[in-house]
PDB file of N, CA and C in Angstrom:
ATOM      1  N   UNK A   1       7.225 -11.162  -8.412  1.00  0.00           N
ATOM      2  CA  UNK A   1       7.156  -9.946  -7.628  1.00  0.00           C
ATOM      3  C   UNK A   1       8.473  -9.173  -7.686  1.00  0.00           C
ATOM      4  N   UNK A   2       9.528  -9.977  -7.633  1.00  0.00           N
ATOM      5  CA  UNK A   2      10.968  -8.922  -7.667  1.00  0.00           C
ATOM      6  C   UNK A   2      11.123  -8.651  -8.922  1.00  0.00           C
ATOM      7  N   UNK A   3      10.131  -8.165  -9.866  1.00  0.00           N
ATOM      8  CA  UNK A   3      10.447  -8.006 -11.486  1.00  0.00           C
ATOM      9  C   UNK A   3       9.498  -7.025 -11.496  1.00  0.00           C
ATOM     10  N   UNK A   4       8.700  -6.733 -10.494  1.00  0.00           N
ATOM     11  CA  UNK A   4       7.798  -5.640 -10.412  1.00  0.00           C
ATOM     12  C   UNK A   4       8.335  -4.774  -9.685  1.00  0.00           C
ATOM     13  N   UNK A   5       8.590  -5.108  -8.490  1.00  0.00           N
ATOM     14  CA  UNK A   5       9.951  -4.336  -7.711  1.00  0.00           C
ATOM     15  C   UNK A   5      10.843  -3.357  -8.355  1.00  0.00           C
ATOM     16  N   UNK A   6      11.383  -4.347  -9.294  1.00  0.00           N
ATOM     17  CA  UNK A   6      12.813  -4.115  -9.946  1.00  0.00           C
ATOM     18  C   UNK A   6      11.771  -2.770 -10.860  1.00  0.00           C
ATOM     19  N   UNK A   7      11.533  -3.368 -11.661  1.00  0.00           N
ATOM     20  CA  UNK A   7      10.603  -2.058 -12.366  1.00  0.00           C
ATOM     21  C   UNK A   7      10.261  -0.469 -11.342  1.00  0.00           C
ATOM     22  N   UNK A   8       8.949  -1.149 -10.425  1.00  0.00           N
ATOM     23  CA  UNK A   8       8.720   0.251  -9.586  1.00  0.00           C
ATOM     24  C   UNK A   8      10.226   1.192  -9.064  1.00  0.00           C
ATOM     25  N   UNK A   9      11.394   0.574  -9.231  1.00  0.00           N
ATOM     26  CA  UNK A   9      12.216   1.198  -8.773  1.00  0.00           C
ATOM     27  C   UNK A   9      12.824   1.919  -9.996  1.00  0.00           C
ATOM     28  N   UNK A  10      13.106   1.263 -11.108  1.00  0.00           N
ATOM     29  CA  UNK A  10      13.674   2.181 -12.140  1.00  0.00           C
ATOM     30  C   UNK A  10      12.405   3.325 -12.888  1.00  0.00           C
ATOM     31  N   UNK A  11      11.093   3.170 -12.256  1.00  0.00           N
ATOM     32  CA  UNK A  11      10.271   4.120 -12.486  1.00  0.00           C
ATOM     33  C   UNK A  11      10.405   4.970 -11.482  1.00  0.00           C
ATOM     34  N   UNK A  12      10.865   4.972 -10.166  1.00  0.00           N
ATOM     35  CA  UNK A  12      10.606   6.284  -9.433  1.00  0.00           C
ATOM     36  C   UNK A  12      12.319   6.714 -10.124  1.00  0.00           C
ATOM     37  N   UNK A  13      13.223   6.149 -10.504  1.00  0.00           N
ATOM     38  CA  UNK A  13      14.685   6.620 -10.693  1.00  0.00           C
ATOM     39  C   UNK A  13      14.164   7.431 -11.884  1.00  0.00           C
ATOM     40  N   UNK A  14      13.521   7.248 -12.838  1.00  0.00           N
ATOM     41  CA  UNK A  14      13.160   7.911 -14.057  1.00  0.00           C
ATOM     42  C   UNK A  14      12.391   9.559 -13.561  1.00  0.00           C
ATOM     43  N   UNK A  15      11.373   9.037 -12.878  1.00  0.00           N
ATOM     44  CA  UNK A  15      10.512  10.495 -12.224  1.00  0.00           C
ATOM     45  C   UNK A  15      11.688  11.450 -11.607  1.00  0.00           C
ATOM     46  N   UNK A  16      12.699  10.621 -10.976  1.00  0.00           N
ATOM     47  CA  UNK A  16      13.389  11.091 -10.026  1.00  0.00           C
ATOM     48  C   UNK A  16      14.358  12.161 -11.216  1.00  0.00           C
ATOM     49  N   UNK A  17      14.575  11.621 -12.232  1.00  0.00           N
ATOM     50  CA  UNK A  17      15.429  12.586 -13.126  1.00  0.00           C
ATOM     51  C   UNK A  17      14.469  13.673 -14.307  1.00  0.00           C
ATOM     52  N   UNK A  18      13.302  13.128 -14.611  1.00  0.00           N
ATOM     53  CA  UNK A  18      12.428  14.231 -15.223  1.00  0.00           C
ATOM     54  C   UNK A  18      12.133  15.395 -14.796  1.00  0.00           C
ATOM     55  N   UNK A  19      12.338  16.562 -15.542  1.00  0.00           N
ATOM     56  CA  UNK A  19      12.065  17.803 -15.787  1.00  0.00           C
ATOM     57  C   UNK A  19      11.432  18.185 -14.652  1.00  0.00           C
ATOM     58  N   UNK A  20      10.620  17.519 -14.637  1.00  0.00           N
ATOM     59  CA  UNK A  20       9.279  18.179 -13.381  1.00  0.00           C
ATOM     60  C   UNK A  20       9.794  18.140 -12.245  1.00  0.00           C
ATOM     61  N   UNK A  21      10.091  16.858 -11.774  1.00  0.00           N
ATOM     62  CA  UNK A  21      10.699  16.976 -10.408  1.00  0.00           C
ATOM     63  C   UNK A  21      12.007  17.940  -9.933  1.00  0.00           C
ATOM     64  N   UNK A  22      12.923  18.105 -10.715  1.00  0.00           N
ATOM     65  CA  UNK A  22      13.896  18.351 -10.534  1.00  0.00           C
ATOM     66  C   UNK A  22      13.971  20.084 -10.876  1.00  0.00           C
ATOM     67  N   UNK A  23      12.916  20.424 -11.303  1.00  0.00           N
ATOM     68  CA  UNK A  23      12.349  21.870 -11.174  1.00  0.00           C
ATOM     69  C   UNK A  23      11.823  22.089  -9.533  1.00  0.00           C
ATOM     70  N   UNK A  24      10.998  21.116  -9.219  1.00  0.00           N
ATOM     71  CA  UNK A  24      10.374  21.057  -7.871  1.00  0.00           C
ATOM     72  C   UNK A  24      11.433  21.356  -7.076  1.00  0.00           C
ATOM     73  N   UNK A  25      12.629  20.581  -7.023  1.00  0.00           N
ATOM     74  CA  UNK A  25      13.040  20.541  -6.368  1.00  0.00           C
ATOM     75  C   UNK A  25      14.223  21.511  -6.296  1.00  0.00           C
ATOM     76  N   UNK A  26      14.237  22.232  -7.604  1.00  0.00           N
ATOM     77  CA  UNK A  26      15.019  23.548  -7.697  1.00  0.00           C
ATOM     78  C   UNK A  26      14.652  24.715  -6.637  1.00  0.00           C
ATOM     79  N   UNK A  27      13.199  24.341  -6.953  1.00  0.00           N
ATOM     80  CA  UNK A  27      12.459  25.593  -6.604  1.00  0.00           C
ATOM     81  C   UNK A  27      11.796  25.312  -4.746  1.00  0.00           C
ATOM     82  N   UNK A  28      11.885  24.268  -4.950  1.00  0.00           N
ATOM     83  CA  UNK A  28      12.423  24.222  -2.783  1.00  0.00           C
ATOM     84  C   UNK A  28      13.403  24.973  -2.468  1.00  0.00           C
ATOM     85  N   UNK A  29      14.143  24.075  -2.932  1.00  0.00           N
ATOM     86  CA  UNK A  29      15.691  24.775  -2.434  1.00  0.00           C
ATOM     87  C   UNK A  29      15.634  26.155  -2.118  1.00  0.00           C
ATOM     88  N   UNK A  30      15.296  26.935  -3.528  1.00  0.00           N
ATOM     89  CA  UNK A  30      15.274  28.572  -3.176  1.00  0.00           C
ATOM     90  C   UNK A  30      14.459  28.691  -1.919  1.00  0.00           C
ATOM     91  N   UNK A  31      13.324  28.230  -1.845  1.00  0.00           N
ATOM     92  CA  UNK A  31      12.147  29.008  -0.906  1.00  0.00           C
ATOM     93  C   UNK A  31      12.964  28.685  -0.131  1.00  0.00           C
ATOM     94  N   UNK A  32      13.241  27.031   0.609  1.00  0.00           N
ATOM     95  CA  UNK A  32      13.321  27.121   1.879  1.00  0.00           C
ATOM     96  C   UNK A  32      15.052  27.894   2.195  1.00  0.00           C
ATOM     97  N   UNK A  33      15.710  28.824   1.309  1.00  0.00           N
ATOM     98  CA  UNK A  33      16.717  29.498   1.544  1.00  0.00           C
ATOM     99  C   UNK A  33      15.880  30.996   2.556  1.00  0.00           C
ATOM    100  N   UNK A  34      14.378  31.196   2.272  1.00  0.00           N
ATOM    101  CA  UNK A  34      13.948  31.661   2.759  1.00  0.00           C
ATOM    102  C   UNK A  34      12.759  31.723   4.090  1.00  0.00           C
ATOM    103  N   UNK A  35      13.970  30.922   5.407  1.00  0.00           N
ATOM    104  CA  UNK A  35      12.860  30.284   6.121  1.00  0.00           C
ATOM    105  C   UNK A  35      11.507  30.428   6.773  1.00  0.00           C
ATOM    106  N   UNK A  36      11.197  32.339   7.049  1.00  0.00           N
ATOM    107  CA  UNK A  36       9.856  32.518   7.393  1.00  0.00           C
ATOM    108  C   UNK A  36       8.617  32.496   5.968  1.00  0.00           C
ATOM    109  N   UNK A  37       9.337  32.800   4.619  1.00  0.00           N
ATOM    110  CA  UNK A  37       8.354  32.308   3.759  1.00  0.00           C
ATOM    111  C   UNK A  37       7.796  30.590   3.636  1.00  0.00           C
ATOM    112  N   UNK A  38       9.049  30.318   3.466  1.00  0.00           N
ATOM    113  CA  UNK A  38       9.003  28.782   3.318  1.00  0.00           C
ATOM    114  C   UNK A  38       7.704  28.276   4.598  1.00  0.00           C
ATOM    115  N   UNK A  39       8.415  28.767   5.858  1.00  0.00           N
ATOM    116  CA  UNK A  39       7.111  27.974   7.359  1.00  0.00           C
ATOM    117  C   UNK A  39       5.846  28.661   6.583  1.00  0.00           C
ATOM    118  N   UNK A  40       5.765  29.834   5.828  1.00  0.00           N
ATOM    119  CA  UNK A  40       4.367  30.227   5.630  1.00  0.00           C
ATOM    120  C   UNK A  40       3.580  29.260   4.590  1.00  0.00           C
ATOM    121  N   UNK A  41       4.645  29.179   3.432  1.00  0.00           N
ATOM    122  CA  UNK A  41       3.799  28.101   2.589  1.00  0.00           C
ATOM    123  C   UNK A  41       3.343  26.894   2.768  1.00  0.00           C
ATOM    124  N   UNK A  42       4.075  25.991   4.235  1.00  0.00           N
ATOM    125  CA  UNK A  42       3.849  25.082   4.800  1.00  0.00           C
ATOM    126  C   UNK A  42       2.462  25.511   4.939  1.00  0.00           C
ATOM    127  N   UNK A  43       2.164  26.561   5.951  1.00  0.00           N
ATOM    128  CA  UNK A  43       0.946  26.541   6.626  1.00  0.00           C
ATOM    129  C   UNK A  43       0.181  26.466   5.125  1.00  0.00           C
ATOM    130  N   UNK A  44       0.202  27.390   4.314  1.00  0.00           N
ATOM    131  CA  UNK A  44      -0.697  27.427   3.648  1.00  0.00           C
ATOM    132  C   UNK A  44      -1.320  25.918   2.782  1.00  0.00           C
ATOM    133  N   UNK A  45      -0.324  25.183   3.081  1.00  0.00           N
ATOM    134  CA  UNK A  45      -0.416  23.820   1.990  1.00  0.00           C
ATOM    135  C   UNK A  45      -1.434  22.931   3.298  1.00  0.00           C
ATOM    136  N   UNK A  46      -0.857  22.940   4.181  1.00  0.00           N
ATOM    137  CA  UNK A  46      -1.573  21.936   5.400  1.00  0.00           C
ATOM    138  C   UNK A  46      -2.700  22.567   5.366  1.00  0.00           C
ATOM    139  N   UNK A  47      -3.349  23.301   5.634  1.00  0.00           N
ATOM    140  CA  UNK A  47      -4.510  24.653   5.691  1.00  0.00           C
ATOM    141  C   UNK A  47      -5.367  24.132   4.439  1.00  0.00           C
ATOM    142  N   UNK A  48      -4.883  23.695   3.422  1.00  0.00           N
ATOM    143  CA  UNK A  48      -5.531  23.806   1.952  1.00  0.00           C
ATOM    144  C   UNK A  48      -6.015  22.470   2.498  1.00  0.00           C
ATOM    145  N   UNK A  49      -4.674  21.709   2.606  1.00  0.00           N
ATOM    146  CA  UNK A  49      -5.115  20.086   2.208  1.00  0.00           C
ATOM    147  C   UNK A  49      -6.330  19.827   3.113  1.00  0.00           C
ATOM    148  N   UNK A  50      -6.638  20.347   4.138  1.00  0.00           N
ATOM    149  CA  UNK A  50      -7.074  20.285   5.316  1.00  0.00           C
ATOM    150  C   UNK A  50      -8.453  20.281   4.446  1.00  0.00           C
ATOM    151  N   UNK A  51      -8.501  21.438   3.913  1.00  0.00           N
ATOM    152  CA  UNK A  51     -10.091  21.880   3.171  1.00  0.00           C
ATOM    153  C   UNK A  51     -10.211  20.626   2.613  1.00  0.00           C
ATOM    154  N   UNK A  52      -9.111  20.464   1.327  1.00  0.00           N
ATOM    155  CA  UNK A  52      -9.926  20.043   0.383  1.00  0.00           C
ATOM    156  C   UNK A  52     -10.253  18.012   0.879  1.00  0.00           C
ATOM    157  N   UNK A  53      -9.499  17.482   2.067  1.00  0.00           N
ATOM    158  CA  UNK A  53     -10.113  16.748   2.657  1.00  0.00           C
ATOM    159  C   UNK A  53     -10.806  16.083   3.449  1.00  0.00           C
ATOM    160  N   UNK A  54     -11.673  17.436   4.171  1.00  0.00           N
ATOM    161  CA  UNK A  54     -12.813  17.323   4.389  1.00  0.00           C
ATOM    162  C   UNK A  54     -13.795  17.925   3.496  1.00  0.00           C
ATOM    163  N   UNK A  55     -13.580  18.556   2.468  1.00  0.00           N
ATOM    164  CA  UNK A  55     -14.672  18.764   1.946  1.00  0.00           C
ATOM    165  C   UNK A  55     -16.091  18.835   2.044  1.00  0.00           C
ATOM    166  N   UNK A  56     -16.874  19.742   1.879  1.00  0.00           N
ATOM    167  CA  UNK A  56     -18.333  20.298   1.875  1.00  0.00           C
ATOM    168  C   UNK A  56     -18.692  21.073   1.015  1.00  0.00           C
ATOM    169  N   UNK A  57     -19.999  21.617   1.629  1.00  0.00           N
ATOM    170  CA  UNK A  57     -20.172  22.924   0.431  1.00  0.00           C
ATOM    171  C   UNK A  57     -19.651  23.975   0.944  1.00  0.00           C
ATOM    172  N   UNK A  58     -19.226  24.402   1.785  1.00  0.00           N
ATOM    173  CA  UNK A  58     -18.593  25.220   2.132  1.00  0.00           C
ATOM    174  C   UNK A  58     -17.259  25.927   1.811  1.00  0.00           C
ATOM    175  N   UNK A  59     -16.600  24.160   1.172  1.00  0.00           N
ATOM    176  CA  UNK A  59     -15.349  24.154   1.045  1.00  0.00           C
ATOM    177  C   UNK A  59     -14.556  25.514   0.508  1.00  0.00           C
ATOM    178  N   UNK A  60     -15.662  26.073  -1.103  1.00  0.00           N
ATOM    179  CA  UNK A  60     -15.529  27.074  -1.784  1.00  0.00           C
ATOM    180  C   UNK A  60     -14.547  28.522  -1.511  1.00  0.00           C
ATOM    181  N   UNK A  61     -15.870  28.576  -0.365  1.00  0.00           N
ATOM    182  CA  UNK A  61     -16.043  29.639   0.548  1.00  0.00           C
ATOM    183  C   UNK A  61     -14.768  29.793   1.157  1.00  0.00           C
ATOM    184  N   UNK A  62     -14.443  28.488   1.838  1.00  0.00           N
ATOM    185  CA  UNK A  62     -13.433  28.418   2.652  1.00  0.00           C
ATOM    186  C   UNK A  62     -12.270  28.170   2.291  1.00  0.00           C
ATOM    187  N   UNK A  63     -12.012  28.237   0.489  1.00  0.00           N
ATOM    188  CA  UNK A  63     -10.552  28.113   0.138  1.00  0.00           C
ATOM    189  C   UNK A  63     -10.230  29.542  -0.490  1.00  0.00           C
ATOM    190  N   UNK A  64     -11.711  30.215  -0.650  1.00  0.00           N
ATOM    191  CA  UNK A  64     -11.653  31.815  -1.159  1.00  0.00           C
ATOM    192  C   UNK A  64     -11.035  32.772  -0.422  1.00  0.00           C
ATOM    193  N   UNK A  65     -11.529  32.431   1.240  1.00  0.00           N
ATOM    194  CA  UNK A  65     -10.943  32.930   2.660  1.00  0.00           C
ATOM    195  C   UNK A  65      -9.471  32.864   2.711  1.00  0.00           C
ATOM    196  N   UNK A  66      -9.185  31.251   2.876  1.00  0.00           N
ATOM    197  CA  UNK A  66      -7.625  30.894   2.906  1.00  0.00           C
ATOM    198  C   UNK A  66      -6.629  31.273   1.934  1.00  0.00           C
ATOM    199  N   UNK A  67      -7.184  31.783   1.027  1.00  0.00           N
ATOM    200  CA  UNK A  67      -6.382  32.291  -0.083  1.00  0.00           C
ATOM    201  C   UNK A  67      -6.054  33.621   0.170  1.00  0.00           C
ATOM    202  N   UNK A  68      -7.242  34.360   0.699  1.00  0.00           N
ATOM    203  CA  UNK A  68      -7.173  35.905   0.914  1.00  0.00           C
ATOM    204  C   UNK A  68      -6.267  36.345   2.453  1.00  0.00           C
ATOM    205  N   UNK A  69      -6.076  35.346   2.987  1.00  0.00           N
ATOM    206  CA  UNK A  69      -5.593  35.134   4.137  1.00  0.00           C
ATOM    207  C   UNK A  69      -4.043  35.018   3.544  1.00  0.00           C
ATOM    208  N   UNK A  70      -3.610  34.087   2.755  1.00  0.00           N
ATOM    209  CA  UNK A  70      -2.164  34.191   2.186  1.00  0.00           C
ATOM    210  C   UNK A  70      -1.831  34.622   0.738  1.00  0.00           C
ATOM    211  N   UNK A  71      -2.867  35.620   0.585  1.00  0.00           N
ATOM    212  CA  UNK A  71      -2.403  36.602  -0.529  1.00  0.00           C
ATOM    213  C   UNK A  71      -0.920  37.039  -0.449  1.00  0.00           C
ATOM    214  N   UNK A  72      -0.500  37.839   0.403  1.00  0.00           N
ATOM    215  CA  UNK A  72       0.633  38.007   0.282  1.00  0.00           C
ATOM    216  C   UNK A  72       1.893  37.064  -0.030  1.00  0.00           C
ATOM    217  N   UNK A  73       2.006  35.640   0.584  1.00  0.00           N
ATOM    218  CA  UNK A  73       2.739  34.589  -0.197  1.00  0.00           C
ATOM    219  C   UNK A  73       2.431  34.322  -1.689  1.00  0.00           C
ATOM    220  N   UNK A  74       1.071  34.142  -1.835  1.00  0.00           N
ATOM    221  CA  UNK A  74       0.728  33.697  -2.792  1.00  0.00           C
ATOM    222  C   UNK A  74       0.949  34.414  -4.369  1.00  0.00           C
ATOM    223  N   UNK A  75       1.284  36.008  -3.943  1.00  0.00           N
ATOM    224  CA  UNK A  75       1.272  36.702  -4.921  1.00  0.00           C
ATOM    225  C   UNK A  75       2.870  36.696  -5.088  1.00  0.00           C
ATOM    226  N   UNK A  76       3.790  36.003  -4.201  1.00  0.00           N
ATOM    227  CA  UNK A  76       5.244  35.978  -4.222  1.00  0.00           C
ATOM    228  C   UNK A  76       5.869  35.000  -5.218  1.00  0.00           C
ATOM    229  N   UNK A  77       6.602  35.623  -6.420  1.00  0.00           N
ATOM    230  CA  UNK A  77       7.248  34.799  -7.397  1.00  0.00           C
ATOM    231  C   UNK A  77       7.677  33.866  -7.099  1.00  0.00           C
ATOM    232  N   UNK A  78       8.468  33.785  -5.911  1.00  0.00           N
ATOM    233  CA  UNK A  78       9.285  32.457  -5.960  1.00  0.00           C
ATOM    234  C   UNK A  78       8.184  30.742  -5.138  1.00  0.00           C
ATOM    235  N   UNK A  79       7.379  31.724  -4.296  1.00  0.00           N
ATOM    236  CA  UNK A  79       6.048  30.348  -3.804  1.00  0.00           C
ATOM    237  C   UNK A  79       5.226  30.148  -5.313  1.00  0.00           C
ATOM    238  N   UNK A  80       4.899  30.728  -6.368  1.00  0.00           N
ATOM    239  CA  UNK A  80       4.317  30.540  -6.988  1.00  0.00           C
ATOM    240  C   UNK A  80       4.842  29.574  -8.152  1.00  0.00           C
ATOM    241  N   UNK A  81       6.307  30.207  -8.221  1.00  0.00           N
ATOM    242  CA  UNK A  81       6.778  28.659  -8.929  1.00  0.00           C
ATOM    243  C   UNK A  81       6.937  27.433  -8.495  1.00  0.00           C
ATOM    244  N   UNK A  82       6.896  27.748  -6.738  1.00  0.00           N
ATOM    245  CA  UNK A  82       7.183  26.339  -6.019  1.00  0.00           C
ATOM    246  C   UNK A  82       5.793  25.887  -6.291  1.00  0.00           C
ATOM    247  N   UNK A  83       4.803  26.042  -5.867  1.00  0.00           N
ATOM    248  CA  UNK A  83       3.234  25.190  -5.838  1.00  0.00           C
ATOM    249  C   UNK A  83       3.279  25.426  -7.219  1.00  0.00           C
ATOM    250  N   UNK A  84       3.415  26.139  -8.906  1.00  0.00           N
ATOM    251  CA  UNK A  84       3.241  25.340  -9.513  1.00  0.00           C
ATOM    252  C   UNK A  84       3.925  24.164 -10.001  1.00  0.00           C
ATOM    253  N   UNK A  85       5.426  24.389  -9.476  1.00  0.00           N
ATOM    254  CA  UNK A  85       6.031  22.651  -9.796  1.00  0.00           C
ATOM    255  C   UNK A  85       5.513  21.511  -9.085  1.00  0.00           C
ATOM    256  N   UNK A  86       5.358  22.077  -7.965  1.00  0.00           N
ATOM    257  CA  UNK A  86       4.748  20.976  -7.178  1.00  0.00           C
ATOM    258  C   UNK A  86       3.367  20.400  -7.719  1.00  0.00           C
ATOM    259  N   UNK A  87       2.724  20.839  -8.408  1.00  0.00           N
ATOM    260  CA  UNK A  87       1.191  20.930  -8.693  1.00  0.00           C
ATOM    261  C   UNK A  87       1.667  20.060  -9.797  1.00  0.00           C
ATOM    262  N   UNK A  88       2.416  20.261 -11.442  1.00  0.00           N
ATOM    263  CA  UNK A  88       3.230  19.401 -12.053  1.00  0.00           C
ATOM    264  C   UNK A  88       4.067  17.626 -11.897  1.00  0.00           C
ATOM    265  N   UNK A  89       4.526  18.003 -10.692  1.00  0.00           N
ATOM    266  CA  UNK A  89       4.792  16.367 -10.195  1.00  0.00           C
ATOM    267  C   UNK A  89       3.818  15.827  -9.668  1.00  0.00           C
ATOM    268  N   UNK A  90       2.674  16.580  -8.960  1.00  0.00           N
ATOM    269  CA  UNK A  90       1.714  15.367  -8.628  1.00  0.00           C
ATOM    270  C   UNK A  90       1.027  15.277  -9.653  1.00  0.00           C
ATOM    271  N   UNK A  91       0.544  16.150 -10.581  1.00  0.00           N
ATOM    272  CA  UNK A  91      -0.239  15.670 -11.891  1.00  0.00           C
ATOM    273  C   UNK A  91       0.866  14.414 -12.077  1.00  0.00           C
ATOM    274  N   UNK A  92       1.826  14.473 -12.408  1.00  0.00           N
ATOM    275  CA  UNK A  92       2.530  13.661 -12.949  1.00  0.00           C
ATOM    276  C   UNK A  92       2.397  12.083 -12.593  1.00  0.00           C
ATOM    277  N   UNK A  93       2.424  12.249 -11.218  1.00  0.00           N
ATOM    278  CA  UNK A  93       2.237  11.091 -10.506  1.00  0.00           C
ATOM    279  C   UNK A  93       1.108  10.601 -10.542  1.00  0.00           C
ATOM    280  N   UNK A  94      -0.274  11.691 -10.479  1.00  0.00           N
ATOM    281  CA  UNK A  94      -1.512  10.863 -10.670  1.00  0.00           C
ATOM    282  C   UNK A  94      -1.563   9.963 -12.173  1.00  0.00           C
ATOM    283  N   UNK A  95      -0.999  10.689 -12.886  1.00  0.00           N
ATOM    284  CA  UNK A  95      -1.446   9.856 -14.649  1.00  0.00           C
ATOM    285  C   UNK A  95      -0.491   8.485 -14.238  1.00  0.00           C
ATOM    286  N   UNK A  96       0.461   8.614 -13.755  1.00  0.00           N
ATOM    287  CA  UNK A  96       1.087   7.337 -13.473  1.00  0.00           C
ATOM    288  C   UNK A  96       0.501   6.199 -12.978  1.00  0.00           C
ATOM    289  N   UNK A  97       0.064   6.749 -11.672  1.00  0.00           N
ATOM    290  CA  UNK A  97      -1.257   5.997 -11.060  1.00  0.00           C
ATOM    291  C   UNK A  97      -2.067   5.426 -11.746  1.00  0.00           C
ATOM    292  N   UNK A  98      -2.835   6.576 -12.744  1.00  0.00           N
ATOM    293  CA  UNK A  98      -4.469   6.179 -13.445  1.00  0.00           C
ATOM    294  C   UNK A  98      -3.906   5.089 -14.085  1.00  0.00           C
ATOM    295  N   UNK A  99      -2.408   5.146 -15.546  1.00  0.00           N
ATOM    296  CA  UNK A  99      -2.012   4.066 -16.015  1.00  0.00           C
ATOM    297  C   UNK A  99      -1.933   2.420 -15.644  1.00  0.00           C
ATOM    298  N   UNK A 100      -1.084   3.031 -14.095  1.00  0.00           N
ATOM    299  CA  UNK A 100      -0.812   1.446 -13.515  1.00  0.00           C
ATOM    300  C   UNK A 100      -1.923   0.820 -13.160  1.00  0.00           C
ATOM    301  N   UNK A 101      -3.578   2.016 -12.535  1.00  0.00           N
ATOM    302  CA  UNK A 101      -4.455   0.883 -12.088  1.00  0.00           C
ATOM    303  C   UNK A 101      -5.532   0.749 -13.626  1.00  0.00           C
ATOM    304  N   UNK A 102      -5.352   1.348 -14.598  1.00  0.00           N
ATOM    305  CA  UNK A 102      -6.037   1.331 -15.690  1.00  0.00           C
ATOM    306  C   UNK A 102      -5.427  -0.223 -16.531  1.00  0.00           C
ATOM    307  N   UNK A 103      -4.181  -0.230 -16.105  1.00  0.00           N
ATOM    308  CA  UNK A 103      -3.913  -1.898 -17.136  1.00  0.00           C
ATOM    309  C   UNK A 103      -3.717  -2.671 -16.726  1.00  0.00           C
ATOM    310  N   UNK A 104      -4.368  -2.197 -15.647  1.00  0.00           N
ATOM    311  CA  UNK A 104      -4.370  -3.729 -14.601  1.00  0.00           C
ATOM    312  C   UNK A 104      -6.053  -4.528 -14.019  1.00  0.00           C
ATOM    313  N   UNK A 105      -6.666  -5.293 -14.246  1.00  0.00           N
ATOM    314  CA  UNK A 105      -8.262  -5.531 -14.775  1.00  0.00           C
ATOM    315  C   UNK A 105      -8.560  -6.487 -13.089  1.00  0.00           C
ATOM    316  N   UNK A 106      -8.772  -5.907 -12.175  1.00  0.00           N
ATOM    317  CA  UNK A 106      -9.486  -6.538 -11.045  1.00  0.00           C
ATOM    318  C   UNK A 106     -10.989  -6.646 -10.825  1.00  0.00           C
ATOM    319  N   UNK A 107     -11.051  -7.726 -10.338  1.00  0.00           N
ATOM    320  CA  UNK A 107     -13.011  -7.956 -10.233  1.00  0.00           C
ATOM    321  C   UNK A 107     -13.273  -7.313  -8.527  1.00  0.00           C
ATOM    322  N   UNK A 108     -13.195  -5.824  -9.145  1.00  0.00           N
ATOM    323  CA  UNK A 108     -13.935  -5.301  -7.053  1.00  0.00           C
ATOM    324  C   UNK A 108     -14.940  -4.901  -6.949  1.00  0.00           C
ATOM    325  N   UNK A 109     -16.423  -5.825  -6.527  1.00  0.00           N
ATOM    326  CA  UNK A 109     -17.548  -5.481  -7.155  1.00  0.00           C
ATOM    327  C   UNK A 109     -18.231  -4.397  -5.928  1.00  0.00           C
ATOM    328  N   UNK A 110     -17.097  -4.664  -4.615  1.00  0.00           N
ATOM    329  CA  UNK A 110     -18.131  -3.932  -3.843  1.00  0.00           C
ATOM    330  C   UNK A 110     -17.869  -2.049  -4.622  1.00  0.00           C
ATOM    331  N   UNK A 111     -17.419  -1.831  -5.152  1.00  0.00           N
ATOM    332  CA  UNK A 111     -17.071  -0.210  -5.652  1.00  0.00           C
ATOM    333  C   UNK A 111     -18.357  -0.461  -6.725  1.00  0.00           C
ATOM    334  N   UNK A 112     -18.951  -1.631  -7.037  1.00  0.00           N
ATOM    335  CA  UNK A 112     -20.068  -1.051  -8.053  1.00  0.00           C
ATOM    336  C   UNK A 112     -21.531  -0.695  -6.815  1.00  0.00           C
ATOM    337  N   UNK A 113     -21.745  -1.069  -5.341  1.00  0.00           N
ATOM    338  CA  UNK A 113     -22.613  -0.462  -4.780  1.00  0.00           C
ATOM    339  C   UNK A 113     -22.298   1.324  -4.657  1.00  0.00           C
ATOM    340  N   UNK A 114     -21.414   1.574  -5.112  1.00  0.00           N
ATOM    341  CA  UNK A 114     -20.885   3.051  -3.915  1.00  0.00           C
ATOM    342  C   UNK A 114     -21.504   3.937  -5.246  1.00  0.00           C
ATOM    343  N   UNK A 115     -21.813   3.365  -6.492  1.00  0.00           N
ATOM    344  CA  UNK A 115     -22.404   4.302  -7.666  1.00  0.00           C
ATOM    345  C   UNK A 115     -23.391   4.441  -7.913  1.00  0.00           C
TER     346      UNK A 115
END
């Protein structure tokens, strides 16, 4: 286990210095130099996540609304590079994910009722 440890740690030190993140985190910096945009993109991110985890059919509808609702951030250069870096490191992180649970072979049969 401390050899997996040791690993998971020089993998977040690696993420921690790649391109992606360190754009992300360029591009914080600026926004939150701008603090009533910055509280706005908050809302808008909590607001989203909100949708997209409860999800319905509605959801559509209701991220078409929330969008038109923060058009004005949204059409702002500097939020738009922030959510797309941000959008970049979590892709990033999901393929990481898919990898680590893809080469790793567990017998979990109750996930074969849920299909």
């Amino acid at each position: 286990m401390n050899s997996v440890m040791y690993q998971t740690r020089m993998l977040n030190r690696e993420i921690k210095h790649s391109n992606e993140y360190n754009q992300y985190l360029r591009t914080l910096q600026r926004l939150r130099e701008k603090p009533e945009l910055y509280a706005r993109t908050k809302e808008f991110q909590k607001r989203s996540m909100v949708l997209q985890c409860t999800a319905d059919y509605n959801t559509l509808d209701e991220m078409g609304r929330l969008r038109s609702e923060y058009q004005d951030i949204l059409n702002n250069p500097l939020v738009s590079d922030f959510l797309g870096a941000e959008q970049r490191v979590m892709g990033m992180l999901r393929r990481v994910e898919d990898a680590l649970f893809d080469g790793v072979d567990l017998a979990v049969d109750i996930l074969d009722d849920w299909e």
